[in-house]
PDB file of N, CA and C in Angstrom:
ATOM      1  N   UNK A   1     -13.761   0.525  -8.124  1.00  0.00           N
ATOM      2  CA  UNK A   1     -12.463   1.127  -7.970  1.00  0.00           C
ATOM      3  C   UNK A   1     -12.156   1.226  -6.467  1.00  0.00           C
ATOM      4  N   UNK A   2     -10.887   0.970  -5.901  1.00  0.00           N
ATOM      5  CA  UNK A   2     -10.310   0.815  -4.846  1.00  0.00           C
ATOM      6  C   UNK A   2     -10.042   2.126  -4.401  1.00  0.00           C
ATOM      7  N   UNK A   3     -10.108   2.582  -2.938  1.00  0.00           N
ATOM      8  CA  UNK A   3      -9.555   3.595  -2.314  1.00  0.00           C
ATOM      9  C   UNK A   3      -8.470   4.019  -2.970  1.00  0.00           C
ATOM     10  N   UNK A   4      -7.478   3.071  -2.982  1.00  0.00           N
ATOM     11  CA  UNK A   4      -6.034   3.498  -3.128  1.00  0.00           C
ATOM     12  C   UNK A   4      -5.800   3.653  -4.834  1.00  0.00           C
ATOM     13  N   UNK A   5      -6.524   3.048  -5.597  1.00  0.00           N
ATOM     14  CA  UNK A   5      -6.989   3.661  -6.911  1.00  0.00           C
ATOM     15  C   UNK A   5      -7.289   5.096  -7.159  1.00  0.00           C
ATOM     16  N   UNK A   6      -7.960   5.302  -6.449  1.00  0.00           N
ATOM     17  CA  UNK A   6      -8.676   6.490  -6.504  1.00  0.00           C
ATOM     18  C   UNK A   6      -7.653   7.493  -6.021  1.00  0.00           C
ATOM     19  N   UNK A   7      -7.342   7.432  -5.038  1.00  0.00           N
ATOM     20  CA  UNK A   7      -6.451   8.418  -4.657  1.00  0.00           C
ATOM     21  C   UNK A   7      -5.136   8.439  -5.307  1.00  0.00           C
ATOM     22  N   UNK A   8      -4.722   7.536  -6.158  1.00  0.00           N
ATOM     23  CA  UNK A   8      -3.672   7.354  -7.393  1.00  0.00           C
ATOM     24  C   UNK A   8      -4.471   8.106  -8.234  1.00  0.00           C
ATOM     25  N   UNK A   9      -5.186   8.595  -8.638  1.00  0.00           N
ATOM     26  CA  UNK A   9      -6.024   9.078  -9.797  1.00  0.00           C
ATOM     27  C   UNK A   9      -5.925  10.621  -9.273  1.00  0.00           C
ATOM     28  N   UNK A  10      -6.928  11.138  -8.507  1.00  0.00           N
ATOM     29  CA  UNK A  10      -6.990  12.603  -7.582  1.00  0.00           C
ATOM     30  C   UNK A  10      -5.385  12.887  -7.322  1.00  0.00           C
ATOM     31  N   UNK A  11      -4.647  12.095  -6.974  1.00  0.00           N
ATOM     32  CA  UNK A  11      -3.066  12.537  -6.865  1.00  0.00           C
ATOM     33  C   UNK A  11      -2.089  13.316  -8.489  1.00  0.00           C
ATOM     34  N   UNK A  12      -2.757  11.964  -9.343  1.00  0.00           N
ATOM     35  CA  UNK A  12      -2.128  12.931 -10.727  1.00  0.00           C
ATOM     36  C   UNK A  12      -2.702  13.913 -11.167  1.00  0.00           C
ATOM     37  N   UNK A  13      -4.371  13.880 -10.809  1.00  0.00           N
ATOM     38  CA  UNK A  13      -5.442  15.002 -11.352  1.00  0.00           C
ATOM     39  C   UNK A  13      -4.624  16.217 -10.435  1.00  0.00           C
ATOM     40  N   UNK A  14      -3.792  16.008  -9.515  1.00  0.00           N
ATOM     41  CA  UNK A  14      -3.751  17.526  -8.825  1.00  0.00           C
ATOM     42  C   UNK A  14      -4.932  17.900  -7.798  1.00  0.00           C
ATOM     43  N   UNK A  15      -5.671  16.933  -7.534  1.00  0.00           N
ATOM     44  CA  UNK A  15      -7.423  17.018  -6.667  1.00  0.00           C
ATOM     45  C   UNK A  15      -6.494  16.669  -5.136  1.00  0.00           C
ATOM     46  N   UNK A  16      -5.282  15.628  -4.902  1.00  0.00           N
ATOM     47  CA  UNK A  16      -4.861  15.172  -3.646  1.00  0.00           C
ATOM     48  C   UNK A  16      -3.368  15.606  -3.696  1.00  0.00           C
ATOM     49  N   UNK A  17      -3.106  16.295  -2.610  1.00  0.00           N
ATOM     50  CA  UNK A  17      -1.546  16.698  -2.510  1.00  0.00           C
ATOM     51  C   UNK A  17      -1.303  15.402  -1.279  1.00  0.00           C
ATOM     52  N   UNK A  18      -0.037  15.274  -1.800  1.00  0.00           N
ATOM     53  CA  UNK A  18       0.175  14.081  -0.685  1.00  0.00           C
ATOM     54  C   UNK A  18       1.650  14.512  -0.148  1.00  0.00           C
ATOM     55  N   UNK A  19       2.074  13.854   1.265  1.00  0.00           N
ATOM     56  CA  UNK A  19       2.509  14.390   1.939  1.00  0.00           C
ATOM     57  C   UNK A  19       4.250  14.289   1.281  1.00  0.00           C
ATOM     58  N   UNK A  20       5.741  14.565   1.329  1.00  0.00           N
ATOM     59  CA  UNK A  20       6.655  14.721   1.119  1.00  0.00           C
ATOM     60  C   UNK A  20       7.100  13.352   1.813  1.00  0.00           C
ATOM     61  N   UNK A  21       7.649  12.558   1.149  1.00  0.00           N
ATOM     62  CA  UNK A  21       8.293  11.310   2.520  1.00  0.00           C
ATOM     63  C   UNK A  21       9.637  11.396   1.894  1.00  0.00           C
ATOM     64  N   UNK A  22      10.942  12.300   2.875  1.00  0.00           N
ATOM     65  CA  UNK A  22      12.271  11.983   2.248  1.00  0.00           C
ATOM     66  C   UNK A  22      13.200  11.171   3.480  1.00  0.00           C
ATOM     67  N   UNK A  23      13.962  10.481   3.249  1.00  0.00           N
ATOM     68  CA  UNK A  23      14.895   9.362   3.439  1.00  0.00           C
ATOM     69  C   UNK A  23      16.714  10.336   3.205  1.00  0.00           C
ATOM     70  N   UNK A  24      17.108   9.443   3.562  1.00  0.00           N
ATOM     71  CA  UNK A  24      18.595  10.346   3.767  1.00  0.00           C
ATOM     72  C   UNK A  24      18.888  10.375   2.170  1.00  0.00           C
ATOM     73  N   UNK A  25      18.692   9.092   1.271  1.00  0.00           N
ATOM     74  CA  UNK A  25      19.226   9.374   0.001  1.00  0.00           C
ATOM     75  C   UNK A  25      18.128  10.531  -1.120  1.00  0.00           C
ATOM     76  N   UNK A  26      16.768  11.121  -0.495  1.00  0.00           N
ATOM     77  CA  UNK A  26      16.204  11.932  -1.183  1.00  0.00           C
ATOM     78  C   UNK A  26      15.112  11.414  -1.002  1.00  0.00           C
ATOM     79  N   UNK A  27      14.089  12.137  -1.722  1.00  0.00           N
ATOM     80  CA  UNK A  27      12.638  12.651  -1.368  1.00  0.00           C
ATOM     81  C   UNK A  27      11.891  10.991  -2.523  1.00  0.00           C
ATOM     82  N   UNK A  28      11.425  10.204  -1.697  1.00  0.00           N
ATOM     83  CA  UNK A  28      10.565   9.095  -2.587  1.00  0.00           C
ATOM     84  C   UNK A  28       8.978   9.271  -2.612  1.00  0.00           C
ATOM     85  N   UNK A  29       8.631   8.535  -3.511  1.00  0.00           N
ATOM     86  CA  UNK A  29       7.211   8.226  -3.945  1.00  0.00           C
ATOM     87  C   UNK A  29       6.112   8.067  -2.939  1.00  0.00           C
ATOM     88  N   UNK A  30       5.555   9.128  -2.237  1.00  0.00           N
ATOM     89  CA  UNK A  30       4.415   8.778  -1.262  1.00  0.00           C
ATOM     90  C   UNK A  30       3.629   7.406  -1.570  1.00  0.00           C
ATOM     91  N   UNK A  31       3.087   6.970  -2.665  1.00  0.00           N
ATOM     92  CA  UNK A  31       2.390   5.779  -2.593  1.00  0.00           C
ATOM     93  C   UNK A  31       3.517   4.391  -2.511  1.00  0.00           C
ATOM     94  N   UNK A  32       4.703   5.012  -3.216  1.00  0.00           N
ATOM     95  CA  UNK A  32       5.472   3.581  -3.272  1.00  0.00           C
ATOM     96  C   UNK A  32       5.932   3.245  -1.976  1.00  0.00           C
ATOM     97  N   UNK A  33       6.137   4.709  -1.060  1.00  0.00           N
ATOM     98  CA  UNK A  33       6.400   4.464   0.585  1.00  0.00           C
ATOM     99  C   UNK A  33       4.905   3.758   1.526  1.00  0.00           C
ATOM    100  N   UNK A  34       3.720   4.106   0.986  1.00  0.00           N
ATOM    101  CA  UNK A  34       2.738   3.475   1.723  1.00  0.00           C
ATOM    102  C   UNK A  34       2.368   1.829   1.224  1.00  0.00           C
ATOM    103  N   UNK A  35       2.655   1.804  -0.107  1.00  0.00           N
ATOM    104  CA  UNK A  35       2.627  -0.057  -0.186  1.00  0.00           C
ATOM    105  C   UNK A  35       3.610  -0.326   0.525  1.00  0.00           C
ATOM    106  N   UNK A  36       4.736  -0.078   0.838  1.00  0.00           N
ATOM    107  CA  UNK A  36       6.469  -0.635   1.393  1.00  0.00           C
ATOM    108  C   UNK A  36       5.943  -1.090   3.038  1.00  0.00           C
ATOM    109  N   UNK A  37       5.010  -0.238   3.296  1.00  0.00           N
ATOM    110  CA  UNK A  37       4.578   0.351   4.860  1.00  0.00           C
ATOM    111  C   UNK A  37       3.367  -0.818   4.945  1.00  0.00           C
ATOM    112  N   UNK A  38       2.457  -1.140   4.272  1.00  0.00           N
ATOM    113  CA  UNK A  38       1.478  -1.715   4.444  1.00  0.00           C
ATOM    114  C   UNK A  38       1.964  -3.299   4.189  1.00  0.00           C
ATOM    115  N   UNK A  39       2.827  -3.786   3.288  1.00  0.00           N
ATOM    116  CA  UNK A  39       2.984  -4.873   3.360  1.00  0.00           C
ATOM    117  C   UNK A  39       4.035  -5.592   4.432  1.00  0.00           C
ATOM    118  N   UNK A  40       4.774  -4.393   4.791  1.00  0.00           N
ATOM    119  CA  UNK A  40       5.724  -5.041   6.252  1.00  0.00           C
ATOM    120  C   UNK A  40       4.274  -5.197   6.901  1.00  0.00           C
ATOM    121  N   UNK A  41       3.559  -4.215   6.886  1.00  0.00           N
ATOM    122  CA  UNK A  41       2.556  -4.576   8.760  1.00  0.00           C
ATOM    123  C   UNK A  41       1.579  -6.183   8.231  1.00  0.00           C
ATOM    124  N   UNK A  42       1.262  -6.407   6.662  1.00  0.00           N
ATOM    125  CA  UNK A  42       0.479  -7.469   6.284  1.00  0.00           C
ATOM    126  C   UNK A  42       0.978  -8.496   6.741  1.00  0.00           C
ATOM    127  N   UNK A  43       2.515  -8.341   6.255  1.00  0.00           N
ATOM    128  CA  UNK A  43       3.320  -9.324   6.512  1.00  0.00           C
ATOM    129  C   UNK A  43       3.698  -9.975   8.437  1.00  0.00           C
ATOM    130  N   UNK A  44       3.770  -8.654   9.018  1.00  0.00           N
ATOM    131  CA  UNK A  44       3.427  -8.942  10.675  1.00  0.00           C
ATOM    132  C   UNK A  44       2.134  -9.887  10.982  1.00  0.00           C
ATOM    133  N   UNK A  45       0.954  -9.312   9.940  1.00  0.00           N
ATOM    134  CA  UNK A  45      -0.465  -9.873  10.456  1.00  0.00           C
ATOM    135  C   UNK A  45      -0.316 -11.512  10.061  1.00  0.00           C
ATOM    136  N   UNK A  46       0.713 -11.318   9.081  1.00  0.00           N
ATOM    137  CA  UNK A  46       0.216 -12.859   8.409  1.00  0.00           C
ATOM    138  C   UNK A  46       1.059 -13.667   9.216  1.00  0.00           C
ATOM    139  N   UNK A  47       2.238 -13.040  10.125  1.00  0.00           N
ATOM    140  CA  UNK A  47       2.890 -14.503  10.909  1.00  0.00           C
ATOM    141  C   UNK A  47       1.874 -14.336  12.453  1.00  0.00           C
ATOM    142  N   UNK A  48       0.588 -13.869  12.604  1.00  0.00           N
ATOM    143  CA  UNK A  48       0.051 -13.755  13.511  1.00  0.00           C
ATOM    144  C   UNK A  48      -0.021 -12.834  14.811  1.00  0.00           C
ATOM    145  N   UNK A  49       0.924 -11.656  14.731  1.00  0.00           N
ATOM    146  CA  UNK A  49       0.772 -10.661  15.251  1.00  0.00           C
ATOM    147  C   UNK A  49      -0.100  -9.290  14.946  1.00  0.00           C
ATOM    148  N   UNK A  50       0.088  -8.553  15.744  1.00  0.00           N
ATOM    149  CA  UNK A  50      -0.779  -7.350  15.561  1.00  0.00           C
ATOM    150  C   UNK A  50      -0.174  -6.034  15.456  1.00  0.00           C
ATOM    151  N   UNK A  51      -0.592  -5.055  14.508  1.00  0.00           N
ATOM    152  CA  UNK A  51       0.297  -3.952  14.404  1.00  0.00           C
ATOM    153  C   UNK A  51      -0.504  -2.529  14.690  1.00  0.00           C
ATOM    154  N   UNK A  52       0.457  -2.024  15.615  1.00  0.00           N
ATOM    155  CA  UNK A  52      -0.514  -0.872  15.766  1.00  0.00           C
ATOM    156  C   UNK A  52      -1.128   0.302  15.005  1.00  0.00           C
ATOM    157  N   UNK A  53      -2.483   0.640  15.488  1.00  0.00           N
ATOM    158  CA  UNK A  53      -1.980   2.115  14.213  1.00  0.00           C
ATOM    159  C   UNK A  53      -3.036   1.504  13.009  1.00  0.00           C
ATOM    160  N   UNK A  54      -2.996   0.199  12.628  1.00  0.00           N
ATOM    161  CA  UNK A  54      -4.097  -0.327  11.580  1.00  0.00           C
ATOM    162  C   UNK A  54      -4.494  -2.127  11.535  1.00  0.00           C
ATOM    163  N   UNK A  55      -5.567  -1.310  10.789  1.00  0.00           N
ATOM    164  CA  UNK A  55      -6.331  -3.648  11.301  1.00  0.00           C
ATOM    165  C   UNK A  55      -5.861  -4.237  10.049  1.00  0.00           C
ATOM    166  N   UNK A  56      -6.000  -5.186   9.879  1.00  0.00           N
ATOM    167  CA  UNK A  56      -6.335  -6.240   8.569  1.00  0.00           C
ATOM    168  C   UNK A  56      -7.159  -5.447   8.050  1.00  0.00           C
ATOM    169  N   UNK A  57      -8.192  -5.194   8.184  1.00  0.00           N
ATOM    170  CA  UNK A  57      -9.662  -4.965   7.160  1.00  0.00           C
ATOM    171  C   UNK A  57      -9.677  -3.679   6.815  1.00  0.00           C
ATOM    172  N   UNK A  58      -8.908  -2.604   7.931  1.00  0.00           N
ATOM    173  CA  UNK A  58      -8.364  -1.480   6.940  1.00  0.00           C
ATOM    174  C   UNK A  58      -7.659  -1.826   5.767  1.00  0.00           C
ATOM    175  N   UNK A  59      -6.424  -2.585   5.921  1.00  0.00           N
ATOM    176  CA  UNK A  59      -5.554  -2.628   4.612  1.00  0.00           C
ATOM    177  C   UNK A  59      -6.293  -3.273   3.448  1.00  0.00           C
ATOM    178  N   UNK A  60      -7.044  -4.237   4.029  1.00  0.00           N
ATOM    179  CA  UNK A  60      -7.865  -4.991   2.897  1.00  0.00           C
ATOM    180  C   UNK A  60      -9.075  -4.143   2.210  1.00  0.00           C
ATOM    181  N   UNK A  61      -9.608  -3.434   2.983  1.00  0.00           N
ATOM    182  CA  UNK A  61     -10.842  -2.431   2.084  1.00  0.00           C
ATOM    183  C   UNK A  61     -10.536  -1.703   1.242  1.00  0.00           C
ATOM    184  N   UNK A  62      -8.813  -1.067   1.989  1.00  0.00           N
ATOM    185  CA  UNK A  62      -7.923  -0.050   1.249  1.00  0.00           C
ATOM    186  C   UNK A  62      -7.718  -0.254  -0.384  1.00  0.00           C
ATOM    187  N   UNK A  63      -7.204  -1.883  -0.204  1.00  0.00           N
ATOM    188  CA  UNK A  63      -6.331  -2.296  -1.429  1.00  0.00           C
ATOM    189  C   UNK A  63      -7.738  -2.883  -2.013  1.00  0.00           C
ATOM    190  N   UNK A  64      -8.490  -3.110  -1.429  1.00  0.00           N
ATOM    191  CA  UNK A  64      -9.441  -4.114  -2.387  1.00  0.00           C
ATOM    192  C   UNK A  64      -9.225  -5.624  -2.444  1.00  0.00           C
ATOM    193  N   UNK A  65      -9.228  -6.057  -1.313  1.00  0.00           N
ATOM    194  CA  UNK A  65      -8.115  -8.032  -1.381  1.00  0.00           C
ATOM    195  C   UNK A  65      -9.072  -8.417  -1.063  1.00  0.00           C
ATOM    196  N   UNK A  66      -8.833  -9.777  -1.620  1.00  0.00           N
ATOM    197  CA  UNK A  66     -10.300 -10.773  -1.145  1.00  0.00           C
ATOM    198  C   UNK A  66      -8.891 -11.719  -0.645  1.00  0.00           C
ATOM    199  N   UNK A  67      -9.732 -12.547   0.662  1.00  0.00           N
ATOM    200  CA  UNK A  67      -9.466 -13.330   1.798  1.00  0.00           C
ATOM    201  C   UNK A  67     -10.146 -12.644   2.786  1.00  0.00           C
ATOM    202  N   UNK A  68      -9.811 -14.373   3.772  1.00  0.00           N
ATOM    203  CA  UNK A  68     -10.073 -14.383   5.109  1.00  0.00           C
ATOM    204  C   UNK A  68      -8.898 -13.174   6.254  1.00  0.00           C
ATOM    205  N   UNK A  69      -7.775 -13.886   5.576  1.00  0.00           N
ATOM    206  CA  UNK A  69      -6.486 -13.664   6.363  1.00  0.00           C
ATOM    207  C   UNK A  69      -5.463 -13.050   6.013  1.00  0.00           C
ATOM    208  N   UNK A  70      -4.602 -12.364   6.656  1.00  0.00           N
ATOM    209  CA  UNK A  70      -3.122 -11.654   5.921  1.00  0.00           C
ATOM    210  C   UNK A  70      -2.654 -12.785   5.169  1.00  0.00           C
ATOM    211  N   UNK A  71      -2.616 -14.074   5.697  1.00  0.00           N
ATOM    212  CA  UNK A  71      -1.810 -14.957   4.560  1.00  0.00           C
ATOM    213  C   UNK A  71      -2.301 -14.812   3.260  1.00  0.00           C
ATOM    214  N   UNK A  72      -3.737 -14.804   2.891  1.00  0.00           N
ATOM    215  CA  UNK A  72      -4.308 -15.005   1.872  1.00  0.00           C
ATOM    216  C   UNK A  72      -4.448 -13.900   0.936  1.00  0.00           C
ATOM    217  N   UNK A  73      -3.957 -12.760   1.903  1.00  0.00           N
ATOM    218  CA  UNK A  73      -3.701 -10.737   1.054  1.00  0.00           C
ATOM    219  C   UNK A  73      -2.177 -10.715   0.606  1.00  0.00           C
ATOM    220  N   UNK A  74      -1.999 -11.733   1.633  1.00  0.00           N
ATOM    221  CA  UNK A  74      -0.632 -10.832   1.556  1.00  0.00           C
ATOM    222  C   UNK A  74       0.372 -11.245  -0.296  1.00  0.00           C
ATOM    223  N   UNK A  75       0.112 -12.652  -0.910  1.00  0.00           N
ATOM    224  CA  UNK A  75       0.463 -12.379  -2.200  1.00  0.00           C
ATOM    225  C   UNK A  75       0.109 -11.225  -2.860  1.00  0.00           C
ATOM    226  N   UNK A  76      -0.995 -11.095  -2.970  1.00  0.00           N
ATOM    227  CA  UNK A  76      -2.164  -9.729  -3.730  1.00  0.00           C
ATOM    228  C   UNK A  76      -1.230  -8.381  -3.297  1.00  0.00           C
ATOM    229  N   UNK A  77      -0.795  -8.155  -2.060  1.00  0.00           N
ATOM    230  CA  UNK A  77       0.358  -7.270  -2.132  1.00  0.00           C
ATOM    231  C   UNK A  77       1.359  -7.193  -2.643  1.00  0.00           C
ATOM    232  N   UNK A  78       1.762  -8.546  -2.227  1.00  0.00           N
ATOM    233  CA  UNK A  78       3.095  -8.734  -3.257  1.00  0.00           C
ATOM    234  C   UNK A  78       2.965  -8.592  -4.472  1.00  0.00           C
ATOM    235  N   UNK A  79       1.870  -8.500  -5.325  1.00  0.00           N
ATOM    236  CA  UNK A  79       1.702  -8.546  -6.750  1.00  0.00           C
ATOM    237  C   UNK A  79       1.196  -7.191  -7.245  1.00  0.00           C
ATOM    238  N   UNK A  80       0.514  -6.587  -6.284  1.00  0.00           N
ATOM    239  CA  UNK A  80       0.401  -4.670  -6.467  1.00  0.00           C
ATOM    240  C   UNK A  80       1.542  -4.321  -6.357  1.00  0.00           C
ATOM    241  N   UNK A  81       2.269  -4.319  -5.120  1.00  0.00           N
ATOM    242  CA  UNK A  81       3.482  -3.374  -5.302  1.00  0.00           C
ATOM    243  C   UNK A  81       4.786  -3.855  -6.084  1.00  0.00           C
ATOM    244  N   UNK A  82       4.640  -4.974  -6.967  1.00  0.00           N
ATOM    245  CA  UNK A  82       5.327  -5.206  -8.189  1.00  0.00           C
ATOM    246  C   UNK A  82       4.949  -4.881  -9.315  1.00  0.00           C
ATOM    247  N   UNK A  83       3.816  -4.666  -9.372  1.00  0.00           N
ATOM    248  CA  UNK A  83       2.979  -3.928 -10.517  1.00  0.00           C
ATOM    249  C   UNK A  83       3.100  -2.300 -10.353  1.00  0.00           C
ATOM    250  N   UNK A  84       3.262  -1.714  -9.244  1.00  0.00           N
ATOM    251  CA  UNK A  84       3.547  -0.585  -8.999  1.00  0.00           C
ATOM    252  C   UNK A  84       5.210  -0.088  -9.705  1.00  0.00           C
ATOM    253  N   UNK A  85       5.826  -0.765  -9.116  1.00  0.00           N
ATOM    254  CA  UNK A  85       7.327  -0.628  -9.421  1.00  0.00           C
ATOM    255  C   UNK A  85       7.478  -0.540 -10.593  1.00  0.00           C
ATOM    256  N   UNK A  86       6.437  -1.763 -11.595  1.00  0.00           N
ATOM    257  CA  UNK A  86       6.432  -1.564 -13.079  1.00  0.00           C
ATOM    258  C   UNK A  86       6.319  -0.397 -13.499  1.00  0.00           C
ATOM    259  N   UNK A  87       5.045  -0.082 -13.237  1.00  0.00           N
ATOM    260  CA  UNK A  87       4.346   1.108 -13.398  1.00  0.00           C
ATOM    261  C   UNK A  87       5.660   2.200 -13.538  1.00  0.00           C
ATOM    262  N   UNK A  88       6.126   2.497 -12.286  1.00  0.00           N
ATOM    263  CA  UNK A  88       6.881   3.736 -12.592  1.00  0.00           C
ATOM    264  C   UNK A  88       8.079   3.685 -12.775  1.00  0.00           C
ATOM    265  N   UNK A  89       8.599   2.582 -13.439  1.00  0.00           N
ATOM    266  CA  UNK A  89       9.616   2.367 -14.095  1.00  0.00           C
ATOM    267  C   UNK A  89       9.306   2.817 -15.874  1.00  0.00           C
ATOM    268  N   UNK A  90       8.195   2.661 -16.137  1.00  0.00           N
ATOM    269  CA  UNK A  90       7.565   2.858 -17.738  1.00  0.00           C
ATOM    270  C   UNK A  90       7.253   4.565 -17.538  1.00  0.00           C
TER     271      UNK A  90
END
């Protein structure tokens, strides 16, 4: 099980309070704001820049991605945080 699994789990158990993230149109989804956040910076890593603040191999240990490279994570993001969206649309 993945970090970010886990702390999806402890978050509904009530074990992790997570922080408030609101936007001018109202208060959104702490995890759906940290995939939104992690795949812009994947997406920086994968045209070959660097983002401050976190590495590749943080985001990758985080999510659990196998590759070398942001190019090679960065679908695997794209396909969590569409699976996410599912998720809390059901």
């Amino acid at each position: 099980m993945t970090p970010f699994q886990q702390a999806l789990i402890a978050a509904s158990e009530g074990k992790l309070q997570t922080p408030t993230v609101g936007t001018a149109s109202g208060n959104i989804n702490y995890f759906g704001y940290q995939l939104a956040v992690h795949k812009y910076n994947l997406g920086i890593m994968a045209a070959g820049m660097k983002c401050r603040g976190i590495t590749f191999t943080q985001i990758k240990k985080y999510y659990g991605f196998k590759g070398r490279t942001a190019k090679d994570c960065l679908p695997q993001m794209e396909q969590l945080l569409t699976n996410y969206k599912a998720a809390l649309n059901n």
